[in-house]
N, C-alpha and C. Protein backbone atom coordinates (compact mmCIF):
# COMPACT_ATOMS: atom_id res chain seq x y z
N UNK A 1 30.85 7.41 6.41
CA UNK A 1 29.96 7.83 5.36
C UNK A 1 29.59 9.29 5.60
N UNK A 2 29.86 9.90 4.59
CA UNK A 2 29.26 11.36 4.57
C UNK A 2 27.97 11.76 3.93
N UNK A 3 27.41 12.13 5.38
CA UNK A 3 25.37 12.88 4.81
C UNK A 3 25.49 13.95 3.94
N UNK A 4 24.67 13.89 2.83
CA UNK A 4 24.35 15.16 2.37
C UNK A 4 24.06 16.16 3.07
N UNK A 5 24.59 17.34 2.65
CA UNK A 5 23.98 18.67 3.46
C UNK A 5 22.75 19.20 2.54
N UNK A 6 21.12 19.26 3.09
CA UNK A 6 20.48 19.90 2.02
C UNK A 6 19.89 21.11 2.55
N UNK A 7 19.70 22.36 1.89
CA UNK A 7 19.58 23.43 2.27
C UNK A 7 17.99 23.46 3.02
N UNK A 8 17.64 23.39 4.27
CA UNK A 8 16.29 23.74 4.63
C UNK A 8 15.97 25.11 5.07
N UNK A 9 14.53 25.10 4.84
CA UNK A 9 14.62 26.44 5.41
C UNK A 9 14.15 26.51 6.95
N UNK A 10 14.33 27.36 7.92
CA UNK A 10 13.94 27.96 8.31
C UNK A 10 12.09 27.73 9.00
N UNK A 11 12.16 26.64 10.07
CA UNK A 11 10.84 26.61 10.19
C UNK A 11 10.31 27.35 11.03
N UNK A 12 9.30 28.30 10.90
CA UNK A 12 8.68 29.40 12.24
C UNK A 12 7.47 28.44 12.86
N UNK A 13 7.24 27.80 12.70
CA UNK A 13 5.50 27.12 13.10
C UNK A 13 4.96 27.46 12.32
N UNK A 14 4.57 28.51 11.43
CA UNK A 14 3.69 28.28 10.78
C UNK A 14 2.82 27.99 9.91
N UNK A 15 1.60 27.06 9.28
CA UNK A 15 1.57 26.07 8.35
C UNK A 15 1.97 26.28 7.09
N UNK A 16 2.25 27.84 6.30
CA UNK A 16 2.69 27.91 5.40
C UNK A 16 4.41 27.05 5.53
N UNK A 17 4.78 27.52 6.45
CA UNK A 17 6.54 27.49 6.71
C UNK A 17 6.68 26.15 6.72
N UNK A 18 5.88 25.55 7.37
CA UNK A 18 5.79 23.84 7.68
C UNK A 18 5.56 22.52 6.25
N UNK A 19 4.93 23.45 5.44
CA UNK A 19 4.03 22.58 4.17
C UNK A 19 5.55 23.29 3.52
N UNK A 20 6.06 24.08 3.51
CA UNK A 20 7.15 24.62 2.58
C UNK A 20 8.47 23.87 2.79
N UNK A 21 8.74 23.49 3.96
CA UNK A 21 9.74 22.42 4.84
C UNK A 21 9.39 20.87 4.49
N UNK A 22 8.33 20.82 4.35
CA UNK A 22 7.70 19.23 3.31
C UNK A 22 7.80 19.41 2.37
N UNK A 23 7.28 20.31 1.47
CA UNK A 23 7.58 20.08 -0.11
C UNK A 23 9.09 20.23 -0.45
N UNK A 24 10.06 21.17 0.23
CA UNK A 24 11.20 20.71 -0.05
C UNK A 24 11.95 19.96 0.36
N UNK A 25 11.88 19.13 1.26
CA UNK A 25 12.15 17.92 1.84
C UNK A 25 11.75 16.72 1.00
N UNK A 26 10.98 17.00 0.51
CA UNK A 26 10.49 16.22 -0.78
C UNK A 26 10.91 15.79 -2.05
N UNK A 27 11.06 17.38 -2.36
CA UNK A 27 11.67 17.66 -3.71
C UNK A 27 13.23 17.31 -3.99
N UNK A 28 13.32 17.45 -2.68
CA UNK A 28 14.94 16.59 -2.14
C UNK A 28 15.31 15.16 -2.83
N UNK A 29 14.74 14.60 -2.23
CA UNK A 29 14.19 13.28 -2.02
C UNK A 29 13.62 12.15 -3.60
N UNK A 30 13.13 13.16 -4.50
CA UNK A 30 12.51 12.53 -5.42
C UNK A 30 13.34 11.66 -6.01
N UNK A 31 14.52 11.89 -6.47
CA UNK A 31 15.21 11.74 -7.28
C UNK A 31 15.83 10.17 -6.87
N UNK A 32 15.92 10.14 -5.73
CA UNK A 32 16.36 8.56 -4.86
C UNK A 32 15.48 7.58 -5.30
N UNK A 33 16.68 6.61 -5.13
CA UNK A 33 15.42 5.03 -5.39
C UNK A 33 15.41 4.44 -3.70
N UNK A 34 14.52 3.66 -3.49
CA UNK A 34 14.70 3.11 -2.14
C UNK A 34 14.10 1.63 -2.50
N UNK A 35 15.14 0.84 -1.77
CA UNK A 35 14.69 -0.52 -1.43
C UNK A 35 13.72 -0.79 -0.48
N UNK A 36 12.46 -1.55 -0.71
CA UNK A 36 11.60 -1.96 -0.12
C UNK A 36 11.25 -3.01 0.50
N UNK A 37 12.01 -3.96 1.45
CA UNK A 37 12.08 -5.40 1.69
C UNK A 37 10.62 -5.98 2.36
N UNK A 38 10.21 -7.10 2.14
CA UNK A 38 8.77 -7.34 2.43
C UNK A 38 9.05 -8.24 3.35
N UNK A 39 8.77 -8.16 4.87
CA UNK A 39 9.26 -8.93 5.61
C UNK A 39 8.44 -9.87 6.14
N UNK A 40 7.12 -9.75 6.39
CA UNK A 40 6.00 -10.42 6.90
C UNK A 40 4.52 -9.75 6.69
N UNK A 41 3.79 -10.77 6.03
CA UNK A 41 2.23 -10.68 5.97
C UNK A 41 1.13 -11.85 6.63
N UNK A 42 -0.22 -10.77 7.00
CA UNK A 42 -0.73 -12.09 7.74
C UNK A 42 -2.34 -11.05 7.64
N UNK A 43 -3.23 -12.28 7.33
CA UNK A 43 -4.54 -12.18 7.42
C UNK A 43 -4.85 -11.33 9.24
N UNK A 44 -5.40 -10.35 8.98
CA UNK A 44 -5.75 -9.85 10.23
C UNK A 44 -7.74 -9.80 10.63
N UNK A 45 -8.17 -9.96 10.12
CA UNK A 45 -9.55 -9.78 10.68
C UNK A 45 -9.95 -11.31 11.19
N UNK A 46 -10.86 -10.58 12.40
CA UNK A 46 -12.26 -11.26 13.39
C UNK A 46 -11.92 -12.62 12.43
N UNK A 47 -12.86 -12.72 11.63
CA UNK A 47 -13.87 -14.17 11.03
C UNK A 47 -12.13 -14.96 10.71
N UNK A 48 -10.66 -15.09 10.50
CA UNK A 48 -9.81 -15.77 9.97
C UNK A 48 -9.89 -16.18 8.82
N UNK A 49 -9.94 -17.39 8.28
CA UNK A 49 -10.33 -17.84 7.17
C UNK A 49 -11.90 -18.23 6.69
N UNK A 50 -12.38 -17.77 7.11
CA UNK A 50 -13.75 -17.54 7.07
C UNK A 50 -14.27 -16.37 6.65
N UNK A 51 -14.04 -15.01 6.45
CA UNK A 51 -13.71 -14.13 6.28
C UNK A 51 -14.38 -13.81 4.43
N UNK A 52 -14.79 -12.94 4.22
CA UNK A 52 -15.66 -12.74 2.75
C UNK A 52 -14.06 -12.76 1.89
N UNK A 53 -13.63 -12.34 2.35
CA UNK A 53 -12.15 -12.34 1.30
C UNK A 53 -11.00 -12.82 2.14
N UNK A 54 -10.25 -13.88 1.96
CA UNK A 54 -9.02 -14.00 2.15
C UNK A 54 -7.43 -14.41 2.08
N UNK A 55 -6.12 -14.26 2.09
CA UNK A 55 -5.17 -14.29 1.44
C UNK A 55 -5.08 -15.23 2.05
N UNK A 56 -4.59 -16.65 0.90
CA UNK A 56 -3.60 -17.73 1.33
C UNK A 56 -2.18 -17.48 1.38
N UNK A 57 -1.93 -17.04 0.37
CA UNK A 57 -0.57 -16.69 0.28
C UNK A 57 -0.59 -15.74 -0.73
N UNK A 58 0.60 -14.29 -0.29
CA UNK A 58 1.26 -13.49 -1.27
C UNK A 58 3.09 -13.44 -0.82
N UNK A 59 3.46 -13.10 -2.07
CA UNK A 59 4.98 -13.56 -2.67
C UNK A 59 5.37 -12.49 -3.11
N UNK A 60 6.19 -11.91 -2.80
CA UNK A 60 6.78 -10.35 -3.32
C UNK A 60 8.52 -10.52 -3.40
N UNK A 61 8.81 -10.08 -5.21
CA UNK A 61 10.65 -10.37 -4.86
C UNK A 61 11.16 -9.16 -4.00
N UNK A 62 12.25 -9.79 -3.37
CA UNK A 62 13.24 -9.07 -2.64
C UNK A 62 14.40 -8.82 -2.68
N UNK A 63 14.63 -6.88 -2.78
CA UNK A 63 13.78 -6.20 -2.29
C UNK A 63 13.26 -5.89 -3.55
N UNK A 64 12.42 -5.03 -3.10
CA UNK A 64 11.25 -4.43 -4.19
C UNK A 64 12.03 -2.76 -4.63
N UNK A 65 12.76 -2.75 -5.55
CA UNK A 65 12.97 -0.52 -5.99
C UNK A 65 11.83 0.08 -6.05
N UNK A 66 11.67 0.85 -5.26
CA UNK A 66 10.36 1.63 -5.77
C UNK A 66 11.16 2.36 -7.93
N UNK A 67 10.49 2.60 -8.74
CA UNK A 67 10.71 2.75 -9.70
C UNK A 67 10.81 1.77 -10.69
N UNK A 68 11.23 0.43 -9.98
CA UNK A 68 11.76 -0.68 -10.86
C UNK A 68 10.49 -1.66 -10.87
N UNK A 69 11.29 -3.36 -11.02
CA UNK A 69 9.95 -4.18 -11.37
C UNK A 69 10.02 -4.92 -10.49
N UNK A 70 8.32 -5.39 -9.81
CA UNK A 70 8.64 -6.14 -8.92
C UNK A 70 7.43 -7.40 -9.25
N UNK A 71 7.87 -8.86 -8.53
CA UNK A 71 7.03 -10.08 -9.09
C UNK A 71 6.55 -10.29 -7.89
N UNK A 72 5.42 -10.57 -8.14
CA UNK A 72 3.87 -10.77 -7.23
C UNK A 72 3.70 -12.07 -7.76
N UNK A 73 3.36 -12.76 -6.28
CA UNK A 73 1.89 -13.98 -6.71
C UNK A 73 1.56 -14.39 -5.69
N UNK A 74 -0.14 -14.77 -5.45
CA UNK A 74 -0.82 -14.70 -4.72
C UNK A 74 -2.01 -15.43 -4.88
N UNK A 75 -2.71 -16.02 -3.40
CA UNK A 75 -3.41 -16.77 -4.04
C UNK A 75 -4.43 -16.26 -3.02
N UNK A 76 -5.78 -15.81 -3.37
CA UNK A 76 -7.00 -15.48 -2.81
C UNK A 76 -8.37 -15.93 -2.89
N UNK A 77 -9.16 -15.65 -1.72
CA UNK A 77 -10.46 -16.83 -1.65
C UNK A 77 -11.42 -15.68 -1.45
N UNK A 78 -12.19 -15.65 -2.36
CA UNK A 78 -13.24 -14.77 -1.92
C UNK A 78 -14.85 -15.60 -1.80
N UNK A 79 -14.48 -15.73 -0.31
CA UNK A 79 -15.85 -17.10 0.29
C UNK A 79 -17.10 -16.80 -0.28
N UNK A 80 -17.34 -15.65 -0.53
CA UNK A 80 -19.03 -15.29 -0.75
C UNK A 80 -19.24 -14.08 -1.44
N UNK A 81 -19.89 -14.07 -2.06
CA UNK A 81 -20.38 -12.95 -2.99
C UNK A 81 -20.06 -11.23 -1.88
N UNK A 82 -19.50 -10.25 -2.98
CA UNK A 82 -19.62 -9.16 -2.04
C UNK A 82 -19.82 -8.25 -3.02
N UNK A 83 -20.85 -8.06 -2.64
CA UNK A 83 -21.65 -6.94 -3.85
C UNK A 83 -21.16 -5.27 -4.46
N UNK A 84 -20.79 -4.86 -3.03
CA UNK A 84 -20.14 -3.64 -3.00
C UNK A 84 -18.93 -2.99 -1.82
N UNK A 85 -18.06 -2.26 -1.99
CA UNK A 85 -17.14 -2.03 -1.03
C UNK A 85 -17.83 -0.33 -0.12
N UNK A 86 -18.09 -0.36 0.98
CA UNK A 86 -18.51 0.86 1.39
C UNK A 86 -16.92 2.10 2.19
N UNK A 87 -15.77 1.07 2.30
CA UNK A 87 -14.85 1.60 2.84
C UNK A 87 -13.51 1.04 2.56
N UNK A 88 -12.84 1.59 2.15
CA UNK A 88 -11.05 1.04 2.11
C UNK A 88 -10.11 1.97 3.24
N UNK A 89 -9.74 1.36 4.52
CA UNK A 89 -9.39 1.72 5.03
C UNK A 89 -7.70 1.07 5.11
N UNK A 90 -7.12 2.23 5.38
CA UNK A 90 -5.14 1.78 4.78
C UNK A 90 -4.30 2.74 6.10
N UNK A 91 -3.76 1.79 7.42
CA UNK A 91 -3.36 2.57 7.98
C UNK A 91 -1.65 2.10 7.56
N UNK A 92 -0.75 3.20 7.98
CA UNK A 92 0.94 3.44 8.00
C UNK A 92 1.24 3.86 8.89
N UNK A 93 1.93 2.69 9.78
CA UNK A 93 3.11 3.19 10.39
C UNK A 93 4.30 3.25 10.33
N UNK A 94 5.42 4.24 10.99
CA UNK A 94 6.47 3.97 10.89
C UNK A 94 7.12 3.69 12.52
N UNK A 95 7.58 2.26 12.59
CA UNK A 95 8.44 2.05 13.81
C UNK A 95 9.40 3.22 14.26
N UNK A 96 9.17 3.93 15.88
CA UNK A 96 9.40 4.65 16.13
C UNK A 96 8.98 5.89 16.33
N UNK A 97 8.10 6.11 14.83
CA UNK A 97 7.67 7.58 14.71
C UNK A 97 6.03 7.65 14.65
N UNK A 98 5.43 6.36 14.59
CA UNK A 98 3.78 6.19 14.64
C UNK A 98 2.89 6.39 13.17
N UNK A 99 2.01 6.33 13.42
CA UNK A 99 0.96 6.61 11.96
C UNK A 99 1.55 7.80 11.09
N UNK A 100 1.57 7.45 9.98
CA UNK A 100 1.56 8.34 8.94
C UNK A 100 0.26 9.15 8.87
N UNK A 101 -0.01 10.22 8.75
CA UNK A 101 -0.83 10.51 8.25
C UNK A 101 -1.12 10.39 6.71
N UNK A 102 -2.08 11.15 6.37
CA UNK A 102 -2.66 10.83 4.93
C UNK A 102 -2.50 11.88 4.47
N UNK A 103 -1.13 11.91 3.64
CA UNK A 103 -1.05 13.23 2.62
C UNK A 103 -1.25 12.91 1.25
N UNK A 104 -1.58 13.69 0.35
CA UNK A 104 -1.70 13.28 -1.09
C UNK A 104 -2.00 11.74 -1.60
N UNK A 105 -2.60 11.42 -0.75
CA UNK A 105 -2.87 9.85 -1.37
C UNK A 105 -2.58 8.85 -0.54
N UNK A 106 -1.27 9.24 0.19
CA UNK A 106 -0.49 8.26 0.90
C UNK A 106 -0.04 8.43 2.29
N UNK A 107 -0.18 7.64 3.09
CA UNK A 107 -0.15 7.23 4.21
C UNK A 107 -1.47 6.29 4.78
N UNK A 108 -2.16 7.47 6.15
CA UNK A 108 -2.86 6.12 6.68
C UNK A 108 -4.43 6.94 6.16
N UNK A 109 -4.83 6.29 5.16
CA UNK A 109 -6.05 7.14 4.31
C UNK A 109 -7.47 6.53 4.57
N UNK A 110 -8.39 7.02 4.51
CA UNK A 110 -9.62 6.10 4.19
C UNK A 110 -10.30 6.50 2.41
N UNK A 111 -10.99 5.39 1.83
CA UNK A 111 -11.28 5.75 0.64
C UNK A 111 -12.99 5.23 0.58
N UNK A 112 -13.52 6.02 0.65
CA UNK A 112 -14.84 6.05 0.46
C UNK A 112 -15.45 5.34 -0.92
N UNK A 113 -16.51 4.11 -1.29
CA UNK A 113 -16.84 3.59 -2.32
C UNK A 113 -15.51 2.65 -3.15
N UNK A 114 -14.90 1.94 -2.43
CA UNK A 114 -13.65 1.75 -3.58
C UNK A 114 -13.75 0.71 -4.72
N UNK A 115 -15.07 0.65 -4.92
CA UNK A 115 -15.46 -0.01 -6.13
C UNK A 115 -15.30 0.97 -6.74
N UNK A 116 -16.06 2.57 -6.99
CA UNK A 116 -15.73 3.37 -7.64
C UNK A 116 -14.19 3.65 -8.28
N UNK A 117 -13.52 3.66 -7.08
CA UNK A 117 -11.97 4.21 -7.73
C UNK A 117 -11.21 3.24 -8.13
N UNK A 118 -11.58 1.80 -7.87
CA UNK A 118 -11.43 0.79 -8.91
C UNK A 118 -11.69 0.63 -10.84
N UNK A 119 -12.97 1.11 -10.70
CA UNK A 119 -13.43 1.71 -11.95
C UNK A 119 -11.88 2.18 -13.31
N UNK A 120 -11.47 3.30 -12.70
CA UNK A 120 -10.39 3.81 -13.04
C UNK A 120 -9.31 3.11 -12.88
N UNK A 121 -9.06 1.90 -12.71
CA UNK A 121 -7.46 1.39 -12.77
C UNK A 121 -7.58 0.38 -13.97
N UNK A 122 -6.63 -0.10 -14.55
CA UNK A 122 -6.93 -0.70 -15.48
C UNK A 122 -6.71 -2.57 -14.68
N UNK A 123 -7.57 -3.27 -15.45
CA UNK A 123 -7.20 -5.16 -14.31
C UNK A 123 -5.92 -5.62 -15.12
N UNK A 124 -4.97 -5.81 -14.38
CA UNK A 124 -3.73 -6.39 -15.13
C UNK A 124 -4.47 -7.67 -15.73
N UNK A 125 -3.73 -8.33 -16.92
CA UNK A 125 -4.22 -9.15 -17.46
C UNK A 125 -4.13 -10.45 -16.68
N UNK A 126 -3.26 -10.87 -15.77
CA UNK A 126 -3.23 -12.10 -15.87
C UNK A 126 -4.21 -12.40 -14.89
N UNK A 127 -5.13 -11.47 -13.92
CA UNK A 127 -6.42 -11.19 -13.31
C UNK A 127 -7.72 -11.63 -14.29
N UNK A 128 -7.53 -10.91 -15.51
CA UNK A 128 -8.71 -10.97 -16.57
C UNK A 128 -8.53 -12.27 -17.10
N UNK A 129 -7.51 -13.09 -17.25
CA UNK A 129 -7.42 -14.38 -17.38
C UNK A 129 -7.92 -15.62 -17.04
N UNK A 130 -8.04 -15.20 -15.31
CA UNK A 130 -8.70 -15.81 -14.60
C UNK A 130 -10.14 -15.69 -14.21
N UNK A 131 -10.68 -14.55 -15.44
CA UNK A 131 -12.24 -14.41 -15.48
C UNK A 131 -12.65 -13.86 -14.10
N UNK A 132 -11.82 -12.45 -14.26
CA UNK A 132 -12.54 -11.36 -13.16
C UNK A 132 -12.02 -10.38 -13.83
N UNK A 133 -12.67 -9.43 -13.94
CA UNK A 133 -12.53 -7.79 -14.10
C UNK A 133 -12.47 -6.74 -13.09
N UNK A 134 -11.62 -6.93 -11.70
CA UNK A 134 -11.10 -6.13 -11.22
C UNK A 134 -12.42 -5.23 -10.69
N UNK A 135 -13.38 -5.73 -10.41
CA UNK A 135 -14.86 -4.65 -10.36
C UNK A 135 -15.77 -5.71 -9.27
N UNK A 136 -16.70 -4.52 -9.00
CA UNK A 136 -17.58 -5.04 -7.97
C UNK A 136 -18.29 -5.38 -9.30
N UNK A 137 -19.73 -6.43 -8.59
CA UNK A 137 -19.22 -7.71 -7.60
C UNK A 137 -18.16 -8.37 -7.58
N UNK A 138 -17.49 -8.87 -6.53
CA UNK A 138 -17.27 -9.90 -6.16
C UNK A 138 -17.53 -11.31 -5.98
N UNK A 139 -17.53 -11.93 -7.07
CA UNK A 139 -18.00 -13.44 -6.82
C UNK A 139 -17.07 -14.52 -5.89
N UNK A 140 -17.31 -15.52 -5.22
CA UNK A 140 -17.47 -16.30 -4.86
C UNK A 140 -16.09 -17.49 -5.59
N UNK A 141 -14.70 -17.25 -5.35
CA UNK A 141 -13.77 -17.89 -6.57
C UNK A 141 -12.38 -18.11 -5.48
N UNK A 142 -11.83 -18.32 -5.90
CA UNK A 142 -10.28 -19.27 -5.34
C UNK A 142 -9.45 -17.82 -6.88
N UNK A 143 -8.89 -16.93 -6.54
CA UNK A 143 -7.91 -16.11 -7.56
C UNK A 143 -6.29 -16.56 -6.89
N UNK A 144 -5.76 -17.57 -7.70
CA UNK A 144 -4.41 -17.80 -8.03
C UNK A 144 -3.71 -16.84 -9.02
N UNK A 145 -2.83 -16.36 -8.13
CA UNK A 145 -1.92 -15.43 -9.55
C UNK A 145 -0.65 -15.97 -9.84
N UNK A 146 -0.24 -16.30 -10.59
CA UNK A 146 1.40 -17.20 -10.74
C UNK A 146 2.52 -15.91 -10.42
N UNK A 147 3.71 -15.93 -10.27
CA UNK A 147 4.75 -14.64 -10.35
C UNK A 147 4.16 -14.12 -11.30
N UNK A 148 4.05 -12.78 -11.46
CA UNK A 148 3.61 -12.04 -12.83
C UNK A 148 4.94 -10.31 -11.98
N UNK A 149 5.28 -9.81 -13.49
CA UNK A 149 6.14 -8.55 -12.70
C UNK A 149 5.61 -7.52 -13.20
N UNK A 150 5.92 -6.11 -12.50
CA UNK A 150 5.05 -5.49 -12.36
C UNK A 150 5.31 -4.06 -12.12
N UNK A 151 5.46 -2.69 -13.16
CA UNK A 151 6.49 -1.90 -13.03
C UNK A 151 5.66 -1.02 -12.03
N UNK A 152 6.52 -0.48 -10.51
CA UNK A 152 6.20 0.11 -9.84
C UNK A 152 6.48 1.55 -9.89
N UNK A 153 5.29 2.14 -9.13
CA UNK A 153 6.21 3.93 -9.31
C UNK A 153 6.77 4.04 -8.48
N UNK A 154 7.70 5.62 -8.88
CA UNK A 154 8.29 6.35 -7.70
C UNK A 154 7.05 6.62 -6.94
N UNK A 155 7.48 6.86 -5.79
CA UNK A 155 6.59 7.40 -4.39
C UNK A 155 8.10 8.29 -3.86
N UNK A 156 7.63 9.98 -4.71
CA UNK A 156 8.80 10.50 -3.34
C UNK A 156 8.33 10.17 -1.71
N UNK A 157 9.56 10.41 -0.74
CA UNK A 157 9.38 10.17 0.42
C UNK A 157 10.08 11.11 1.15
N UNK A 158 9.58 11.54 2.09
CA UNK A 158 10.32 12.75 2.52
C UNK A 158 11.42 12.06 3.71
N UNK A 159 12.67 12.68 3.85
CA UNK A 159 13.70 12.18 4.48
C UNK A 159 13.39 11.25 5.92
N UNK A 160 12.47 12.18 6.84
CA UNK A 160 12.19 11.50 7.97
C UNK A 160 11.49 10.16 8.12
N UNK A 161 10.92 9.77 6.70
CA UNK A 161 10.26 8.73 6.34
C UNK A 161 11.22 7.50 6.17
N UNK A 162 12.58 7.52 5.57
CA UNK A 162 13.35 7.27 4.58
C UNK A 162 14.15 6.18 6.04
N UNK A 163 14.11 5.05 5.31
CA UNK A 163 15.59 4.40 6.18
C UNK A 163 14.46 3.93 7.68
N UNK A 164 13.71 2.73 7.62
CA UNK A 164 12.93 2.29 8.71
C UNK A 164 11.94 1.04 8.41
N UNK A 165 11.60 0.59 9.62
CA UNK A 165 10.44 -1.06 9.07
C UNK A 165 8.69 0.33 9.61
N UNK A 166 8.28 -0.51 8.66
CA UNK A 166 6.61 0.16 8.53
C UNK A 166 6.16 -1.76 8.35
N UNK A 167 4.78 -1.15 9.25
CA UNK A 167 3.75 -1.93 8.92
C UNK A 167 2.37 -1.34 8.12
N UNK A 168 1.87 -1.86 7.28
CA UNK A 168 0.46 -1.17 6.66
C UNK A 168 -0.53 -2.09 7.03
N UNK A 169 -1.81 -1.74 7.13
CA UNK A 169 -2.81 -2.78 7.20
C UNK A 169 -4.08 -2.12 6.44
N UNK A 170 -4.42 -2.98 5.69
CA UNK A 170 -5.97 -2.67 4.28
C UNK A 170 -6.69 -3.45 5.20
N UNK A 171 -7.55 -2.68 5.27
CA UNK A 171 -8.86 -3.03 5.77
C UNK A 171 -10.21 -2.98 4.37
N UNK A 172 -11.18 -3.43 4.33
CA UNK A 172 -12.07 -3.52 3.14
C UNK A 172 -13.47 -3.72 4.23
N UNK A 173 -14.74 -2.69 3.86
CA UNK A 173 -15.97 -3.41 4.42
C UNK A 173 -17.17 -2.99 3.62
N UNK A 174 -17.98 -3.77 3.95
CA UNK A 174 -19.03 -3.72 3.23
C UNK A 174 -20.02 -3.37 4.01
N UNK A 175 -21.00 -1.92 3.67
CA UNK A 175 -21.97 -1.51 4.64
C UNK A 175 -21.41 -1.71 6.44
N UNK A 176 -20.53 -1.31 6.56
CA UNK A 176 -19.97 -0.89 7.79
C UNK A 176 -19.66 -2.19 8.51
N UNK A 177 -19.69 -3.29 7.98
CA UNK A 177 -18.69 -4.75 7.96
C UNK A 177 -17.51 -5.15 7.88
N UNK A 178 -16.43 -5.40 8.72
CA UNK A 178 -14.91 -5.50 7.66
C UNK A 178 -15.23 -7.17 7.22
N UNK A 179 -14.90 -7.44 5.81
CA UNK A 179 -15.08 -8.38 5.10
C UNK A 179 -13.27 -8.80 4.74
N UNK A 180 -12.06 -7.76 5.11
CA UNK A 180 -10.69 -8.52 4.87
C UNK A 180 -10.32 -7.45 5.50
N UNK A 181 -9.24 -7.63 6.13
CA UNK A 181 -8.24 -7.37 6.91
C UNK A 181 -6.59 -7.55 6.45
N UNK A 182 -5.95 -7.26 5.84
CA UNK A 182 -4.64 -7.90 5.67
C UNK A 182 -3.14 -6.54 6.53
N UNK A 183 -2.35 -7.16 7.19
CA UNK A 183 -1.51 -6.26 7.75
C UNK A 183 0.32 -6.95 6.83
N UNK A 184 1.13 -6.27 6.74
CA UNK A 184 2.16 -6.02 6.27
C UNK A 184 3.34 -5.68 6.91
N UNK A 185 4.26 -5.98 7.15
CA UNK A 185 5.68 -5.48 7.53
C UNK A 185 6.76 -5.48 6.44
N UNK A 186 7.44 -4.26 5.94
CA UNK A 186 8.35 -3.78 5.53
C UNK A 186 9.21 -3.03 5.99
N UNK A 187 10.65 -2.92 5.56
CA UNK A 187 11.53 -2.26 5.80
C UNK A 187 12.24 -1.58 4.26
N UNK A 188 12.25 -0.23 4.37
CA UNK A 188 12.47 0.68 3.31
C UNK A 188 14.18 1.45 4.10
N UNK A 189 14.94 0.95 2.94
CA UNK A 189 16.55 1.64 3.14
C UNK A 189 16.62 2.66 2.20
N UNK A 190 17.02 3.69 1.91
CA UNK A 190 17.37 4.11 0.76
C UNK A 190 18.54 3.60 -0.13
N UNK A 191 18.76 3.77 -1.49
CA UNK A 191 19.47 2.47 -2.33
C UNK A 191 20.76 3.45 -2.47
């Protein structure tokens, strides 16, 4: 198999030269689709199933295109009322190369209030079906989702990213509580 040759530039150290070596490494990159295989998920926080929120089961087809459609279903327990989210914490790693950091949105981020930036997404319907609106509070409910599909975006990825298993883990707490925990293993090939 023959690698593309893509023109880089020239890195000196310094952060202009470095952010210029990412964005075109990037810009490289956009245009690819990559397969996303979902290999293993598992409730990670303290309390187990006891826990203010937690996953019985989620179902993801395989693999997942980033760009294309992918079918979800899932079934979640949210034990007790949770009034408000004070933290969304989302770490990324990549086997081998360690935490992602948090660039533009993505990698290993924290999100301050994420009831707020909930606000702004729209609740897929088959959520609003089941008589929740995607919004704090949180009541107290058993959320079954049947397969439902689900058009995903591109996420450019810059090459060194590209072709490896990552684990993610969402963390959620309330007033400096973690109330869910969930961790993830994937493996991303390019297509």
């Amino acid at each position: 198999m023959v690698e593309e040759e893509i023109d880089k530039p020239k890195v000196d150290g310094t952060i202009e030269s470095i952010l210029s070596t990412l964005k075109s490494t990037i810009t490289n990159t956009q245009a690819k689709q990559f397969h996303v295989s979902y290999t293993a998920g598992q409730n990670c926080g303290s309390e187990g199933k006891d826990a203010a929120i937690y996953v019985e089961d989620f179902q993801v087809s395989d693999p997942v295109i980033l760009g294309g459609n992918a079918t979800i279903s899932a079934k979640v327990h949210a034990n007790r009322e949770v009034k408000s989210l004070s933290l969304m914490v989302i770490r990324l790693e990549k086997e081998g190369v360690g935490e992602i950091p948090c660039t533009g949105n993505i990698g290993s981020c924290n999100y301050t209030n994420p009831c707020q930036l909930v606000q702004k997404v729209p609740c897929p319907k088959v959520v609003l079906q089941q008589k929740w609106n995607c919004r704090c509070p949180i009541q107290p409910r058993t959320l079954s989702l049947p397969p439902s599909t689900y058009e995903l975006p591109t996420v450019p990825l810059p090459a060194f990213l590209v072709n490896g298993k990552y684990t993610a883990k969402v963390q959620l707490f309330e007033e400096g509580h973690e109330i869910f925990c969930y961790k993830v293993a994937v493996m991303v090939k390019e297509k």
